[in-house]
Protein backbone atom coordinates (compact mmCIF):
# COMPACT_ATOMS: atom_id res chain seq x y z
CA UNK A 1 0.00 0.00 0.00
CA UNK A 2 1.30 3.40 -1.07
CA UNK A 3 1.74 6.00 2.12
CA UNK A 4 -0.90 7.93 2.78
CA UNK A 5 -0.80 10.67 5.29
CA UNK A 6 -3.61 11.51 7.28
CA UNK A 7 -4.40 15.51 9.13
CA UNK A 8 -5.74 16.12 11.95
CA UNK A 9 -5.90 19.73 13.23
CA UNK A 10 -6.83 20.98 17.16
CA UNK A 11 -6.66 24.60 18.12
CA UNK A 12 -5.18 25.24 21.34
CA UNK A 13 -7.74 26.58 23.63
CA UNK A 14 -6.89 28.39 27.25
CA UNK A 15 -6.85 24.94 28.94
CA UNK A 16 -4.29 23.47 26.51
CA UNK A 17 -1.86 26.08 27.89
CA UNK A 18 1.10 25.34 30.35
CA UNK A 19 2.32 27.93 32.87
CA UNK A 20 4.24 30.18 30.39
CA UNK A 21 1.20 30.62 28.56
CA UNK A 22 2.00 28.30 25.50
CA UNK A 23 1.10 24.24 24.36
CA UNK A 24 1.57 22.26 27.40
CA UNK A 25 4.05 19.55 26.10
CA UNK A 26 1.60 17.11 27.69
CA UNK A 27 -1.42 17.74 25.45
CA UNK A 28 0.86 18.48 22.84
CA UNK A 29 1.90 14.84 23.11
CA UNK A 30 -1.90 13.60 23.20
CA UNK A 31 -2.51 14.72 20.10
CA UNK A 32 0.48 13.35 18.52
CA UNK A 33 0.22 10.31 19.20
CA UNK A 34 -3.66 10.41 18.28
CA UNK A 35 -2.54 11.39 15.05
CA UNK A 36 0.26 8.74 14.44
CA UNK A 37 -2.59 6.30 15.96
CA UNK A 38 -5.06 7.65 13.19
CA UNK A 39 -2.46 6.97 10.26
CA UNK A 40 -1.84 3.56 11.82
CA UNK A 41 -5.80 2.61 12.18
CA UNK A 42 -6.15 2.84 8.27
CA UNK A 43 -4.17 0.12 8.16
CA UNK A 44 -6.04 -2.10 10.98
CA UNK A 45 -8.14 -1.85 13.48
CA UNK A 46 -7.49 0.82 16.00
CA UNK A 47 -8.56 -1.01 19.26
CA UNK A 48 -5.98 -3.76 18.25
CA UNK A 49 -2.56 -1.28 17.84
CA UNK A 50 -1.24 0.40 21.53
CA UNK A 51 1.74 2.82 21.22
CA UNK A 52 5.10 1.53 22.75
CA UNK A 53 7.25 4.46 22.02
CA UNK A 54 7.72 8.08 21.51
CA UNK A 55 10.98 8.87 19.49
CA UNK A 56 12.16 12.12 19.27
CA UNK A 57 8.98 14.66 19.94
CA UNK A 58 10.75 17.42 19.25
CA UNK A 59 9.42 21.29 19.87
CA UNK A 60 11.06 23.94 17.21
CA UNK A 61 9.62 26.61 18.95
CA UNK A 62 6.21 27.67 21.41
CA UNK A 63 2.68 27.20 20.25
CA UNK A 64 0.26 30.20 21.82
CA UNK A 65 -3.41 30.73 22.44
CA UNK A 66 -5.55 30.82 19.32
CA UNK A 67 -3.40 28.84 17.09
CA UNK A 68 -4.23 25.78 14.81
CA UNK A 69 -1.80 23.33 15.39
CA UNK A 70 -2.04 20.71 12.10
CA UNK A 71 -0.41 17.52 12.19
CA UNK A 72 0.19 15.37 9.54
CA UNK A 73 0.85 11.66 10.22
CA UNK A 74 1.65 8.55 7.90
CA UNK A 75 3.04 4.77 8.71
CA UNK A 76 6.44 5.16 6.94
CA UNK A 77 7.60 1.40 8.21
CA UNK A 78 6.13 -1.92 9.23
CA UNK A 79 7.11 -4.92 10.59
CA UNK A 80 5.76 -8.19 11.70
CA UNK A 81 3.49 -6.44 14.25
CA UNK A 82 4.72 -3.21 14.67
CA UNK A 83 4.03 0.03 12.85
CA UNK A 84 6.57 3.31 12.79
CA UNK A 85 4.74 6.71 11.60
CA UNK A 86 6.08 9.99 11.80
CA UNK A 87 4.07 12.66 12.83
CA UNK A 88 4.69 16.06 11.47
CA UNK A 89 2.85 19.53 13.33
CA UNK A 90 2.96 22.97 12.06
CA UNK A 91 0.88 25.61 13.22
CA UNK A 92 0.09 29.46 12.90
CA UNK A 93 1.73 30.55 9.05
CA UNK A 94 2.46 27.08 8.57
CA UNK A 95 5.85 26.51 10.20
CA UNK A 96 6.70 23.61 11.75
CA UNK A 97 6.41 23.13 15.74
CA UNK A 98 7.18 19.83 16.63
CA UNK A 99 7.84 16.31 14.61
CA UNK A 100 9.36 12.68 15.48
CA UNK A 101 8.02 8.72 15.17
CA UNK A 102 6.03 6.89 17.13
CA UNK A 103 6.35 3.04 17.35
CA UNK A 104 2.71 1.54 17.84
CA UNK A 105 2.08 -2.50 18.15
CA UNK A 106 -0.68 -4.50 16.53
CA UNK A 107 -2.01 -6.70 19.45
CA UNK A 108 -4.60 -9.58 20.26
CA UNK A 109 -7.32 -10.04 22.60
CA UNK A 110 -4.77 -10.85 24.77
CA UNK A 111 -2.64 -7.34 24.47
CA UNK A 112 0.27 -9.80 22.74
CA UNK A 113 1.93 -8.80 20.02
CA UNK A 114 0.50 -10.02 16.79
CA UNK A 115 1.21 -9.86 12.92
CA UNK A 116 -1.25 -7.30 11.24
CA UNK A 117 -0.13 -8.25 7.49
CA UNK A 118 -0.12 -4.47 6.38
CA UNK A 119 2.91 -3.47 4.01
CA UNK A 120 3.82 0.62 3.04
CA UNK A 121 5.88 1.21 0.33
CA UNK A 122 7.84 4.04 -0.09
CA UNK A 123 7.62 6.02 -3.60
CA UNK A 124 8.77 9.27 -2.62
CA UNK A 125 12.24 10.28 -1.69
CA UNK A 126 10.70 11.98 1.19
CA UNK A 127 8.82 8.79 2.03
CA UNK A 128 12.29 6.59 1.80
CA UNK A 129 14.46 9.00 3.74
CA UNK A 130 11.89 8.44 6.62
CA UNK A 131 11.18 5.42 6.30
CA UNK A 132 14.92 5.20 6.27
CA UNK A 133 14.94 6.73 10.10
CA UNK A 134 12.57 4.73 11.03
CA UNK A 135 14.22 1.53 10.61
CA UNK A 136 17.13 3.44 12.21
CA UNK A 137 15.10 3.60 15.65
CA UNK A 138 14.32 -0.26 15.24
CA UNK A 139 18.02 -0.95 16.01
């Protein structure tokens, strides 16, 4: 299956805020991991995949009140039962806030790991150099 990406946009509302007055990290976070879990769940069901890990959320600069924070998320890499996506924000103008990969699991009834059977494939060179750092985090 080619790599799709799918959006998902939030605008950050006074509760959303942190003590300096910009995105808490925290919901921040929440959101990008919804997203990654979004891009994953087109490719099986989403009560069978749980995230395991968070690589590299990475903040290029504050998110304030009133701004629409967009992120854009695609499965870049799979495996037997995992699944890496990276997760991509920008907000206000369009500049990027925050990006990394998040490593989610297709699991049974039982919350074990098991194969899913989805394949990505990478036609892009943007699509290969991540999928590229993906597999980089696998080792």
């Amino acid at each position: 299956m080619e790599i799709v990406p799918v959006t998902a946009s939030h605008l950050v509302m006074s509760g959303d805020l942190n003590h300096h007055g910009t995105l808490f990290a925290g919901q921040c976070a929440l959101w990008f991991v919804e997203a990654g879990l979004m891009a994953a769940s087109r490719l099986v069901p989403a009560r069978n995949v749980v995230c395991v890990n968070v690589h590299g959320f990475t903040f290029t600069r504050p998110v304030a009140l009133g701004e629409m924070v967009v992120f854009a998320a695609k499965v870049v890499l799979t495996g037997r039962s995992s699944m890496i996506a990276h997760i991509a924000a920008t907000a206000g103008g369009g500049g990027q806030v925050v990006s990394g990969f998040v490593t989610f699991v297709n699991v049974d009834e039982e919350g074990r790991p098991a194969p899913h059977g989805a394949v990505v494939e990478a036609t892009t060179p943007v699509d290969v150099a991540l999928r590229d750092r993906a597999a980089a985090l696998r080792r």
